[in-house]
Protein backbone atom coordinates (compact mmCIF):
# COMPACT_ATOMS: atom_id res chain seq x y z
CA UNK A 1 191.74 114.23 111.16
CA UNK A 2 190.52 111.60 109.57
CA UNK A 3 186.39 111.04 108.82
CA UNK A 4 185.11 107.30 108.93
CA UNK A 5 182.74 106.83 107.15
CA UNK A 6 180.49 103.86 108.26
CA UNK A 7 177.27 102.07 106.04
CA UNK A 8 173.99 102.26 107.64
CA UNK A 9 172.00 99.35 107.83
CA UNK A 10 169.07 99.82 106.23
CA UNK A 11 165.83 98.77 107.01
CA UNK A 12 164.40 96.13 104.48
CA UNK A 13 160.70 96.96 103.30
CA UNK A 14 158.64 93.57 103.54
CA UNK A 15 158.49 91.38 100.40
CA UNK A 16 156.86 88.37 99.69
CA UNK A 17 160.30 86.45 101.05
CA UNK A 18 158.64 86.57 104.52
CA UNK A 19 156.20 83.72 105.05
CA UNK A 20 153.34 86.14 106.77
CA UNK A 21 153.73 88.57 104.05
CA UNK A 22 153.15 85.63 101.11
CA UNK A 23 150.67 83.71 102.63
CA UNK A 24 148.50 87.16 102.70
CA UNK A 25 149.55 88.19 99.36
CA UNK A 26 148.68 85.05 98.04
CA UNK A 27 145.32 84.56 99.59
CA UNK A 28 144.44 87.87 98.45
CA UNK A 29 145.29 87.26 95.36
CA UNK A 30 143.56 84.02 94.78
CA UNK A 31 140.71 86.13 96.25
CA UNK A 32 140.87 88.57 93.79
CA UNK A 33 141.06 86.05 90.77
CA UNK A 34 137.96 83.98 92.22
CA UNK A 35 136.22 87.80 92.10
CA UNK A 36 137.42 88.29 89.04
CA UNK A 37 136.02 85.31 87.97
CA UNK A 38 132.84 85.30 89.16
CA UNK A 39 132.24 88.46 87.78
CA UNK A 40 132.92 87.47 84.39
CA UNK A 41 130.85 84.67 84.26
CA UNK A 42 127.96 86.57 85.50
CA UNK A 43 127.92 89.25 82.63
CA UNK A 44 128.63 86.31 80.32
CA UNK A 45 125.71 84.71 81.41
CA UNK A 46 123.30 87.82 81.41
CA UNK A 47 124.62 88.59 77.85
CA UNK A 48 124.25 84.93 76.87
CA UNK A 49 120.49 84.79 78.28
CA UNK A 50 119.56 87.93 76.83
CA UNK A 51 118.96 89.15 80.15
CA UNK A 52 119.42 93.60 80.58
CA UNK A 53 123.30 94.23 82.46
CA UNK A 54 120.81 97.02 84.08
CA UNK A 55 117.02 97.62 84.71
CA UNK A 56 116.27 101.04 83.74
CA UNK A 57 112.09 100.23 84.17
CA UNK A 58 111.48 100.97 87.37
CA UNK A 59 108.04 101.07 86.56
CA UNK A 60 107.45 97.31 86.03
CA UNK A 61 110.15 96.80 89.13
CA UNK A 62 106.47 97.34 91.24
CA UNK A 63 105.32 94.60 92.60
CA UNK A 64 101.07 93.82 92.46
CA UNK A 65 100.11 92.32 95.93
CA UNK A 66 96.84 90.51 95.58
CA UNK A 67 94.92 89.31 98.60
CA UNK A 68 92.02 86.69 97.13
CA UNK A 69 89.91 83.65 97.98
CA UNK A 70 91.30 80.12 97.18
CA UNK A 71 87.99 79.30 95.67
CA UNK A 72 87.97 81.97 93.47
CA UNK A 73 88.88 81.56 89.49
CA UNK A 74 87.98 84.75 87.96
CA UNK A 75 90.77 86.20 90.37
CA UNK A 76 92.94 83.43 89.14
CA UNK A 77 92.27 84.80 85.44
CA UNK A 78 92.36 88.36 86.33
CA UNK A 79 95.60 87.84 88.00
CA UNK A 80 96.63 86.18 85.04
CA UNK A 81 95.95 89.15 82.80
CA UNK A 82 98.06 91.35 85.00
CA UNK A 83 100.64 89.01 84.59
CA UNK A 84 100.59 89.19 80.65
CA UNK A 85 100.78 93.05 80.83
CA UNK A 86 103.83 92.95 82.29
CA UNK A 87 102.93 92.84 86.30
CA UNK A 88 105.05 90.88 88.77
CA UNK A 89 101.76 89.18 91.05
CA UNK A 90 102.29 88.00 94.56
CA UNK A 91 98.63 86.12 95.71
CA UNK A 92 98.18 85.64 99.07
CA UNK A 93 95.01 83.37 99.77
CA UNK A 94 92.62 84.62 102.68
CA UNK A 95 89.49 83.63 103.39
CA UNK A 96 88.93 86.93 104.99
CA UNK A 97 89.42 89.14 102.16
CA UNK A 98 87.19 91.63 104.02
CA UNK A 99 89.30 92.46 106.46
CA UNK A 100 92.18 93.53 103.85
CA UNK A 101 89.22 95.62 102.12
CA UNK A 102 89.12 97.51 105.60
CA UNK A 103 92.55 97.74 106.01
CA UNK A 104 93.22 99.51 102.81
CA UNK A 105 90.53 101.85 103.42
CA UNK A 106 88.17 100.75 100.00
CA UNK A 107 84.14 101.63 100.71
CA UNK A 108 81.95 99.15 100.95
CA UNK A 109 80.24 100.20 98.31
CA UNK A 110 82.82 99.54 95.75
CA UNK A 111 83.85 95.77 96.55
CA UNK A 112 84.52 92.59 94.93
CA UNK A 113 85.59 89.55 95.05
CA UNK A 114 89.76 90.55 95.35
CA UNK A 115 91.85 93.66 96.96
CA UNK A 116 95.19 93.99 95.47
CA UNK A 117 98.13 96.71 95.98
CA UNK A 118 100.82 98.68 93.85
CA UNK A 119 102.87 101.17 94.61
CA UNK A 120 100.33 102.47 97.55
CA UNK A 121 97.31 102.30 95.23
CA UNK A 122 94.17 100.33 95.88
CA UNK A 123 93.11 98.58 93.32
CA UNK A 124 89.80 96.68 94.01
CA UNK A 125 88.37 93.67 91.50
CA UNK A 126 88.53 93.42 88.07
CA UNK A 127 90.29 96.58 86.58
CA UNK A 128 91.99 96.01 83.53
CA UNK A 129 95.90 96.60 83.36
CA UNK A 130 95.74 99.52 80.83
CA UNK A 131 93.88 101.54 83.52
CA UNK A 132 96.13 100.43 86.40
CA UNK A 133 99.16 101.62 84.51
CA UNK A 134 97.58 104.99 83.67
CA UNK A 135 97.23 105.32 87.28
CA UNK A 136 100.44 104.55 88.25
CA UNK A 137 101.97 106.73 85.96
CA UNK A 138 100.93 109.98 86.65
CA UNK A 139 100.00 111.63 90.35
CA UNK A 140 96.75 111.77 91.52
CA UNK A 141 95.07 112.29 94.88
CA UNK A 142 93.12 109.07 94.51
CA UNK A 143 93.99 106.38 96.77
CA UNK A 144 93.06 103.32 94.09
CA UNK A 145 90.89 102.24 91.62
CA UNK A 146 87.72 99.75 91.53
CA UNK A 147 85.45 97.80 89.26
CA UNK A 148 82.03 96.86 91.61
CA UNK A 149 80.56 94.19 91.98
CA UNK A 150 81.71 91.52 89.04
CA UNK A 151 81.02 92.55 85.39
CA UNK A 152 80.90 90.11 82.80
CA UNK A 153 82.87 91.93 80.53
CA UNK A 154 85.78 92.94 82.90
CA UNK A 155 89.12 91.06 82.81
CA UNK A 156 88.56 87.41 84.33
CA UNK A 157 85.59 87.86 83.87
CA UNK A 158 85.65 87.50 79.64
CA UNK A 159 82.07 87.49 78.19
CA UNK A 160 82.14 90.44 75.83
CA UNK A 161 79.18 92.51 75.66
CA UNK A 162 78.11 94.40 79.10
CA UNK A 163 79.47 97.65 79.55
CA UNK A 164 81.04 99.00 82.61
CA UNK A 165 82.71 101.53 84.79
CA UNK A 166 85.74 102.12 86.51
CA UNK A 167 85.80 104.11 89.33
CA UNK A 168 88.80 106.26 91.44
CA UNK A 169 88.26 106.32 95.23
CA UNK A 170 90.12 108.55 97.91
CA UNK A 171 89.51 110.95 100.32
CA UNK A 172 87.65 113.53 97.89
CA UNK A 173 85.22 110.37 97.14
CA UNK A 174 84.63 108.51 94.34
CA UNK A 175 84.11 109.16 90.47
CA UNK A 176 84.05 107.77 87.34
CA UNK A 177 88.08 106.54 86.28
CA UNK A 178 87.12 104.92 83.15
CA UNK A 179 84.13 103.50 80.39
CA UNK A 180 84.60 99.98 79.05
C-alpha cells in the first residue's frame, strides 16, 4: 500500500501586502513618529530654556489666593512681595472682602485690609513671606496667621521704624507668631 502524501495549505499570517493591514500599520506608524517627535522637541525646548525636566519643589507648587479691594495699593505691594519670595499670587478683587474674612473663619479682631489662602492656612494682611513659609513648613494646629490692623513697617506697607507683631489664630486662640 502505497501512502500519499498531500501539502497542506497553510494559512498565511497577515502582512502589510493586504491593504487594511498597511493602511493601519502605516497610520500607526506616522503616529508614532509625530509622538516621537513631539516629545523631542519638548525636552529640547525645556533644556534650551533652562526650564527643570521635573519639579521636585512642591513647596513653591502652592498657590497664594488673595481676596482684596481694587482700590487698595498696599495689597498691590504686599502681593508683590510675595511674588518676589517665590509665591505664585492669584488676586481676586471683591469689594466685600468681609465676607471672605467670615468665610475663612479669621476674628474680627485680627483684620485688615486683605484675606489670602495657602495650602489651608489663613493668612490675614500684611505678613511678611519669611513667616508665611515658616508656617507652611512645619505642622501646627493654627489655622493662619495675621498682622492687625496696617503697620507702617509691615510689607506694603514700607516705612521702616514701627515695630510689630504677628499673630497665629485657630481654634486654641490666638498668640504671638512673630516680633518685627
Amino acid at each position: 500500500m502505497r501512502t500519499v502524501m498531500t501539502m497542506r495549505r497553510r494559512k498565511r499570517k497577515p502582512t502589510t501586502a493586504s491593504p487594511y493591514a498597511r493602511g493601519v500599520v502605516l497610520q500607526r506608524m506616522k503616529a508614532a513618529r509625530w509622538g516621537g517627535l513631539l516629545a523631542v522637541a519638548l525636552v529640547g525646548f525645556h533644556l534650551t530654556a533652562g526650564l527643570p525636566l521635573f519639579d521636585d519643589d512642591h513647596a513653591s507648587a502652592a498657590e497664594l489666593t488673595v481676596w482684596k479691594s481694587s482700590s487698595c495699593d498696599c495689597c498691590g505691594k504686599w502681593i508683590e512681595h510675595m511674588r518676589a519670595a517665590g509665591f505664585s499670587v492669584l488676586v481676586h478683587d471683591t469689594e466685600d472682602v468681609r465676607s471672605v474674612k467670615i468665610a475663612h473663619g479669621v476674628p474680627e479682631s485680627l483684620w485688615s485690609c486683605h484675606t489670602a489662602v495657602l495650602d489651608g492656612y489663613v493668612i490675614e494682611g500684611h505678613v511678611p513671606a519669611e513667616d508665611v513659609r515658616r508656617l507652611q513648613a512645619g505642622p501646627s494646629g493654627n489655622k493662619g496667621l495675621a498682622v492687625p490692623g496696617m503697620p507702617a513697617s509691615a510689607p506694603g506697607m514700607d516705612q521702616p521704624g514701627q515695630p510689630y507683631q504677628v499673630v497665629t489664630f485657630g481654634p486654641n486662640g490666638s498668640g504671638i507668631y512673630a516680633n518685627h
